[in-house]
Protein backbone atom coordinates (compact mmCIF):
# COMPACT_ATOMS: atom_id res chain seq x y z
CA UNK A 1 -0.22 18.42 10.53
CA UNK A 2 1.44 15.70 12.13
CA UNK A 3 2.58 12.78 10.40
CA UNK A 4 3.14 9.01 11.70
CA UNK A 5 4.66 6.73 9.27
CA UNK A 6 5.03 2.87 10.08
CA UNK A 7 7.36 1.08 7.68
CA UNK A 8 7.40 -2.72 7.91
CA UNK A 9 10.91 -4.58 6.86
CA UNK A 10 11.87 -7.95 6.30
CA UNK A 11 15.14 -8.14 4.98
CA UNK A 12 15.74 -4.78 3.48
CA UNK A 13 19.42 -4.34 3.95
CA UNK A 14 19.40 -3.46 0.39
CA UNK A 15 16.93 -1.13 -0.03
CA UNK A 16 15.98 0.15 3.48
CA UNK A 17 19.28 2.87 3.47
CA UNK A 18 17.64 4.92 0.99
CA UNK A 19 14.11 5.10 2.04
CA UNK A 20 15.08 6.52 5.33
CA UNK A 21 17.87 8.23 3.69
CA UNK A 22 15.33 10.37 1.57
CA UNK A 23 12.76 10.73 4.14
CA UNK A 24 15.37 12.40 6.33
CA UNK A 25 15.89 15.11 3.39
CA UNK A 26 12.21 15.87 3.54
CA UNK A 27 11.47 19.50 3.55
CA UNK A 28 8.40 19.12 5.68
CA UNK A 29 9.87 17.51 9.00
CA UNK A 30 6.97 17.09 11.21
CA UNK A 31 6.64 13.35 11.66
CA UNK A 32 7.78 10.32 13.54
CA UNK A 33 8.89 6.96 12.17
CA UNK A 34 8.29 3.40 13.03
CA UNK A 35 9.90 0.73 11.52
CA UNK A 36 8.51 -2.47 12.49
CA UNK A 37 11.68 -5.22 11.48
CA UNK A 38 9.69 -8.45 10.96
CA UNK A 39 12.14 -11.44 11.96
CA UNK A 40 15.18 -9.64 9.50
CA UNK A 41 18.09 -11.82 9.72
CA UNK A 42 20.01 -9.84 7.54
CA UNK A 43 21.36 -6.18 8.35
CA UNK A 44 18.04 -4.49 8.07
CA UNK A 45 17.75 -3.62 12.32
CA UNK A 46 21.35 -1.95 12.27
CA UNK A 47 20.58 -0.15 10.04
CA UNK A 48 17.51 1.14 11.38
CA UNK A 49 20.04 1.87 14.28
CA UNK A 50 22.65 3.87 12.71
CA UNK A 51 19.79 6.21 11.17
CA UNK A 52 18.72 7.37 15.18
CA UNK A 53 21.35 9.56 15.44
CA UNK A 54 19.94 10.90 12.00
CA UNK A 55 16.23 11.37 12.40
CA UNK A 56 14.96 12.13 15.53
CA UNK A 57 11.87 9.92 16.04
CA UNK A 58 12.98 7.35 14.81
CA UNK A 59 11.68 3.92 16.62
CA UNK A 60 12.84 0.91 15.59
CA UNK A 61 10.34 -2.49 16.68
CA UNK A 62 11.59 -5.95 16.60
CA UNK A 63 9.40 -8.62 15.89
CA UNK A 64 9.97 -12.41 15.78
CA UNK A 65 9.78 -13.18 11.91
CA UNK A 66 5.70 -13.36 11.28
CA UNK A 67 3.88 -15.81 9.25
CA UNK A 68 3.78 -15.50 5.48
CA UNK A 69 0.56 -14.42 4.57
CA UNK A 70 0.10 -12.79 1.57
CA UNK A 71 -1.24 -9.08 2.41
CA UNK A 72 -2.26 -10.48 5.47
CA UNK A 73 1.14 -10.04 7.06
CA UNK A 74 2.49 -7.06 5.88
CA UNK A 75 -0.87 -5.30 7.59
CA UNK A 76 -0.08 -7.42 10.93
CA UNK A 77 2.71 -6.19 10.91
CA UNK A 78 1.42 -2.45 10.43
CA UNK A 79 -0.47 -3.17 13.31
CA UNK A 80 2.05 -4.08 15.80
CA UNK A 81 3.55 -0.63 14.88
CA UNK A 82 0.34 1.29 14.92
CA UNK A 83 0.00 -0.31 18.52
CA UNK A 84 3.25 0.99 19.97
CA UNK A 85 2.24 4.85 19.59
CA UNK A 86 -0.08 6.80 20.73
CA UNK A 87 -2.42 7.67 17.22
CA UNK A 88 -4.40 10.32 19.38
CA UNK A 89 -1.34 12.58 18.78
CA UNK A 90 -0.88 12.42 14.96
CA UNK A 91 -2.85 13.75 12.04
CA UNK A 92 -1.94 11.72 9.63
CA UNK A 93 -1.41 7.77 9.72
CA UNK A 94 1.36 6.79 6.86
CA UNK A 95 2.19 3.10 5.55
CA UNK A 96 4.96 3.18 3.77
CA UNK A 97 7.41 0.05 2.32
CA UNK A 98 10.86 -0.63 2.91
CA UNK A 99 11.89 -0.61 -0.40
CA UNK A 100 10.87 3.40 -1.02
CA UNK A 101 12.88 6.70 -2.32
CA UNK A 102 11.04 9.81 -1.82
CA UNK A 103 11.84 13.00 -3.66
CA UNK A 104 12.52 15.72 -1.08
CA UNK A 105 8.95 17.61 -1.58
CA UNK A 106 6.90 14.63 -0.80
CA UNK A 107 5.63 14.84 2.62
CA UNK A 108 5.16 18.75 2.12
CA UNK A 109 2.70 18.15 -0.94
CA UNK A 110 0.97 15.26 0.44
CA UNK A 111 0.39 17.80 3.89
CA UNK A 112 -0.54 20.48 1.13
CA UNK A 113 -3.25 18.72 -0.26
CA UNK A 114 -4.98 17.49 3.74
CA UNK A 115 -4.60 20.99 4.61
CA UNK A 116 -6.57 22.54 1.65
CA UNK A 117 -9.16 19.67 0.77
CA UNK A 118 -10.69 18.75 4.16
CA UNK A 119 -12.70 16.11 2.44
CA UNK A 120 -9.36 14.45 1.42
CA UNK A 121 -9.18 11.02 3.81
CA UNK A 122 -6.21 9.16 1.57
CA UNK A 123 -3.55 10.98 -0.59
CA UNK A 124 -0.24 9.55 -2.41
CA UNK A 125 1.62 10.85 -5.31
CA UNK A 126 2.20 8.05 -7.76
CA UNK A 127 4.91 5.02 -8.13
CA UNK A 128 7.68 4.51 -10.55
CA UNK A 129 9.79 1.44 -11.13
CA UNK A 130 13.61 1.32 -12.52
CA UNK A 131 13.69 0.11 -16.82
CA UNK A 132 16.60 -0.98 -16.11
CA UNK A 133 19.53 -0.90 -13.96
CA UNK A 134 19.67 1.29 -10.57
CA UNK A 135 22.47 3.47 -10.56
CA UNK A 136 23.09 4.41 -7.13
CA UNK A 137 24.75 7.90 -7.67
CA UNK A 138 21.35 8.66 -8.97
CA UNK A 139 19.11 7.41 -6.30
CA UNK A 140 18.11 10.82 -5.05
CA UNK A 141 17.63 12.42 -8.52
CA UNK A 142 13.85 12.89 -9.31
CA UNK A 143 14.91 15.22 -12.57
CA UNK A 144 15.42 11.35 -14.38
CA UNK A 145 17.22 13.01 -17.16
CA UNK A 146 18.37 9.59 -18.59
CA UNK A 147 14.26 8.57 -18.33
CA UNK A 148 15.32 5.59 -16.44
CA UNK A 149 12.16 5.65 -14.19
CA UNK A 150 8.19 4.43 -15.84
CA UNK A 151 5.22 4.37 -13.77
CA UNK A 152 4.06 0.77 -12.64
CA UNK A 153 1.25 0.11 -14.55
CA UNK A 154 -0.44 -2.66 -12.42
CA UNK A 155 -3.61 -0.26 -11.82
CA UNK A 156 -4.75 3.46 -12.56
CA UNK A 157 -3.48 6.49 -11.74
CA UNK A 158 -5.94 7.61 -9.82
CA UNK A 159 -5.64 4.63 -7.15
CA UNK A 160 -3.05 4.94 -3.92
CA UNK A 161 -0.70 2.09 -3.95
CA UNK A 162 -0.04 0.14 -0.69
CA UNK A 163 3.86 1.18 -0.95
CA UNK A 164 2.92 4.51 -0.19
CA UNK A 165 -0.81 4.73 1.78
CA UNK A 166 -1.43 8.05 4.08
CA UNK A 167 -4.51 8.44 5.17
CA UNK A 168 -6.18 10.94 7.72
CA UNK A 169 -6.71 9.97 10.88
CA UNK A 170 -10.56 10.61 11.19
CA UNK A 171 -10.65 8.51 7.90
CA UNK A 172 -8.46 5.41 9.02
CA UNK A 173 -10.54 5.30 11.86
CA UNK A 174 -14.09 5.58 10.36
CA UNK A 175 -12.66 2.91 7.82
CA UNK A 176 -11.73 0.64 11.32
CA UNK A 177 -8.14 0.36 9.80
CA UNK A 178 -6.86 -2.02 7.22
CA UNK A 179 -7.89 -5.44 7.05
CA UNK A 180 -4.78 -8.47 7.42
CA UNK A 181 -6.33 -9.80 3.81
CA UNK A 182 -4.86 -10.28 0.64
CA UNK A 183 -6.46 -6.99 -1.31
CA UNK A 184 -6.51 -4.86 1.95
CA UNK A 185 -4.79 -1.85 -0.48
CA UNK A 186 -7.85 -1.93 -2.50
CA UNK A 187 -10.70 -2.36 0.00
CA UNK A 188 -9.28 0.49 2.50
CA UNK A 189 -10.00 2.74 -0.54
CA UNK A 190 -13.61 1.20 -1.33
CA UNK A 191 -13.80 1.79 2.78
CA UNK A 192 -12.56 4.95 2.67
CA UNK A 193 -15.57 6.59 -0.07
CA UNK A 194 -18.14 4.46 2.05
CA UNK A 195 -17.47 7.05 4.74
CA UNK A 196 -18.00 9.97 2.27
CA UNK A 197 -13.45 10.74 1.81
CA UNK A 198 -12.24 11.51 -1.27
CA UNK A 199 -8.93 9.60 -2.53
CA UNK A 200 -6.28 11.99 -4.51
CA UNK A 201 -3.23 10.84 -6.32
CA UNK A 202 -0.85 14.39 -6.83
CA UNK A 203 0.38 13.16 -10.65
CA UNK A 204 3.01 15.72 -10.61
CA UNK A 205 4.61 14.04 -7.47
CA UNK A 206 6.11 10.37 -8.01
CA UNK A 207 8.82 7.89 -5.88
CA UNK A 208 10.72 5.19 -6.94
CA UNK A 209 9.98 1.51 -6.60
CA UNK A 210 13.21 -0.48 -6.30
CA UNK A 211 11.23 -3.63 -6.50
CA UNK A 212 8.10 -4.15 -8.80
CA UNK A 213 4.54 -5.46 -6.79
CA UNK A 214 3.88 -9.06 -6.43
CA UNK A 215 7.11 -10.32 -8.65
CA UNK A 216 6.73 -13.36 -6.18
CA UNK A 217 3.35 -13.97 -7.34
CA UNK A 218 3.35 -13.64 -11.08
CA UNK A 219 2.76 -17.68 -11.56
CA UNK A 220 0.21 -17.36 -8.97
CA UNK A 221 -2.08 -14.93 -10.34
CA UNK A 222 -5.74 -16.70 -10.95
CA UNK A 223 -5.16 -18.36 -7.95
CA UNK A 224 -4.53 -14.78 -5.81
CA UNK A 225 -7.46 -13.04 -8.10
CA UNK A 226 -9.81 -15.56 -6.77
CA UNK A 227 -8.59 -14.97 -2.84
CA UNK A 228 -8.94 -11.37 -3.70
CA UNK A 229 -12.37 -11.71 -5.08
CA UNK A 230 -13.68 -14.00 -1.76
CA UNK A 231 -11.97 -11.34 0.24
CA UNK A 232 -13.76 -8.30 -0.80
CA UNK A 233 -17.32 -9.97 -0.75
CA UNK A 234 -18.34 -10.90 -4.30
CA UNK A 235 -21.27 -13.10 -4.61
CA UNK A 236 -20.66 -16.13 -6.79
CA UNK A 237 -22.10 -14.21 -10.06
CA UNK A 238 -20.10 -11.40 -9.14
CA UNK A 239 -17.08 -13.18 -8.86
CA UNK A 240 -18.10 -14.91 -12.33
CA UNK A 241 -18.28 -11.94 -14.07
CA UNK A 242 -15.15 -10.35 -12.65
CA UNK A 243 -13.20 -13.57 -13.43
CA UNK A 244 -14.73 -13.76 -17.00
CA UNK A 245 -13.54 -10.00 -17.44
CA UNK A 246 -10.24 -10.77 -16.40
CA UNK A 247 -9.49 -14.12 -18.22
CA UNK A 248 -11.05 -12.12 -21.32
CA UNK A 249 -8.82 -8.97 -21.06
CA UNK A 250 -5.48 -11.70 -20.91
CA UNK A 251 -6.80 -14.12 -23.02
CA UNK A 252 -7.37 -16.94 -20.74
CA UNK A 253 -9.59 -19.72 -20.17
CA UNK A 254 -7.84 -21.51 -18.26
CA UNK A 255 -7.59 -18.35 -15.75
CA UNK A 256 -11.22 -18.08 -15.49
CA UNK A 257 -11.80 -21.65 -13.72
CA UNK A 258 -8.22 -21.28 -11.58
CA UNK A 259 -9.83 -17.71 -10.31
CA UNK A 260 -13.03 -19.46 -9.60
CA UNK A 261 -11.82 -22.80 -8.39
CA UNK A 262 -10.09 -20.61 -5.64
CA UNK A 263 -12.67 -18.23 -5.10
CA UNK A 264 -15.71 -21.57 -4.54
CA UNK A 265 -12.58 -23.54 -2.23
CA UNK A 266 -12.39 -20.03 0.08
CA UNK A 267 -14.19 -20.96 3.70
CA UNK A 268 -12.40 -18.23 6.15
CA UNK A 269 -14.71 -15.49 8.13
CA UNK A 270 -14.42 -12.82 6.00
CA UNK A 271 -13.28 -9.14 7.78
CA UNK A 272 -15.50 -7.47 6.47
CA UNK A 273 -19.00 -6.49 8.24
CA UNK A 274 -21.94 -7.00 6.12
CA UNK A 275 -22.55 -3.66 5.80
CA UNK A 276 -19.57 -2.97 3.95
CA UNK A 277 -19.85 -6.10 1.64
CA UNK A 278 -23.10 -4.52 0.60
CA UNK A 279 -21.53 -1.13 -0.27
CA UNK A 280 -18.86 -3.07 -2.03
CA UNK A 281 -21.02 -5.52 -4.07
CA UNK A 282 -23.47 -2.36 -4.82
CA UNK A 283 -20.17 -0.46 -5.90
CA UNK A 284 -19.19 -3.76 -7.71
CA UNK A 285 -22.21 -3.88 -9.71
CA UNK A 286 -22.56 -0.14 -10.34
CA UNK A 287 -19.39 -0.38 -12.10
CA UNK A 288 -20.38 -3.46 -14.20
CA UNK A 289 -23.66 -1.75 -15.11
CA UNK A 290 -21.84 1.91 -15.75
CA UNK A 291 -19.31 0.39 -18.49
CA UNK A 292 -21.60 -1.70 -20.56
């Protein structure tokens, strides 16, 4: 199978070097790389540039710097990568971050599992982040002797994390892409087992995070919940249950009516079809129902 991996970068002279770096090691070399540099006004485009030579198919994209929209933007910016190819000639559609190292097996045991389970549409191994600080001399070393590496723990381990999103083509397109919404790495996969595609996480198979989800949003976190919430399709008792769930599990009042204040002030067209806010709130409810 063929692979096409978009990475968008803003700013990544730090981190950018390695994910490339390990994804030219890759045992399994059948793929092509865009990296879509988002307004970087640091040294994140020459290095792009030195790594041509390197990797062949490599394309490098320059973008005037976007808007900051949370989750919106980083799937805009996808976009403007997916747009410069031609998708008709790969298999697989990847969506990886800047900010990345894969072990050298990676893109040969994600390919193992969409040749062998046809009914696989998105597969990821799973995602690590640094305890404490990164050593560089160790930044290819997936044996983690010195257990320096734990998993992220900011959802299960059965869910594929945006960082590190394939998905197969005939999926991505059934699913009409990702949506430019804050929660888009959660509704591609409710999308994704609408059309009848399974989602596997390989738990033997992990890459390293060299900066943790959402630190930028920590303070924020009602506030986003309640975007997130609006953004899927929850009906207002939906959305009152979820919120009450959530305030409850962190011991929060004053989160419950921040998530809801933000969910009721939410007035944008939602992109999502009716349809699939039906499936969702069905799913939604299902899941309510199934754990009482």
């Amino acid at each position: 199978m063929k692979f096409l991996i978009i990475i968008p970068a803003h700013n990544e002279e730090k981190n950018i070097f390695f994910t490339l770096e390990s994804l030219k090691n890759q045992i399994f070399k059948d793929f092509e790389i865009v990296v879509v540099n988002d307004g970087s006004t640091d040294k994140t485009g020459e290095i792009v540039e030195n790594f041509k030579s390197q990797i062949p198919n490599l394309k490098l994209l320059n973008l005037e710097k976007s808007v900051h929209e949370p989750g919106a933007k980083v799937v805009n910016t996808f976009n403007k990568g997916l747009k410069s190819v031609d998708v008709q000639s790969f298999d697989i559609i990847c969506k990886f971050d800047a900010d990345i190292i894969f072990p050298d097996n990676y893109l040969k045991k994600v390919n193992e599992v969409y040749e062998t389970n046809p009914k696989a549409g998105m597969v990821s191994g799973l995602v690590k982040i640094k305890k404490s600080v990164f050593e560089k001399n160790l930044a290819f070393d997936f044996k983690d002797e010195k257990h320096q590496w734990i998993f992220e723990n900011i959802s299960s381990k059965n869910h594929i994390r945006g960082p590190i999103k394939s998905y197969r083509k005939e999926c991505f397109l059934q699913m009409n892409g990702l949506r430019p919404v804050l929660g888009w790495d959660n509704i591609d996969v409710m999308l994704a087992k609408k059309h009848g595609w399974e989602t596997v996480t390989i738990k033997d198979l992990w890459v390293k995070h060299l900066r943790p989800t959402a630190y930028k949003y920590k303070k924020q976190k009602a506030e986003k919940l309640g975007e997130y919430f609006y953004n899927i399709g929850l009906s207002f008792p939906l959305a009152m249950i979820s919120s009450a769930k959530s305030s409850w599990k962190n011991k929060s009042f004053s989160e419950f009516f921040a998530t809801m204040k933000t969910f009721l002030k939410q007035s944008s067209k939602r992109k999502l079809t009716k349809e699939e806010i039906k499936h969702i709130r069905n799913l939604r409810w299902k899941q309510i129902i199934n754990k009482k």
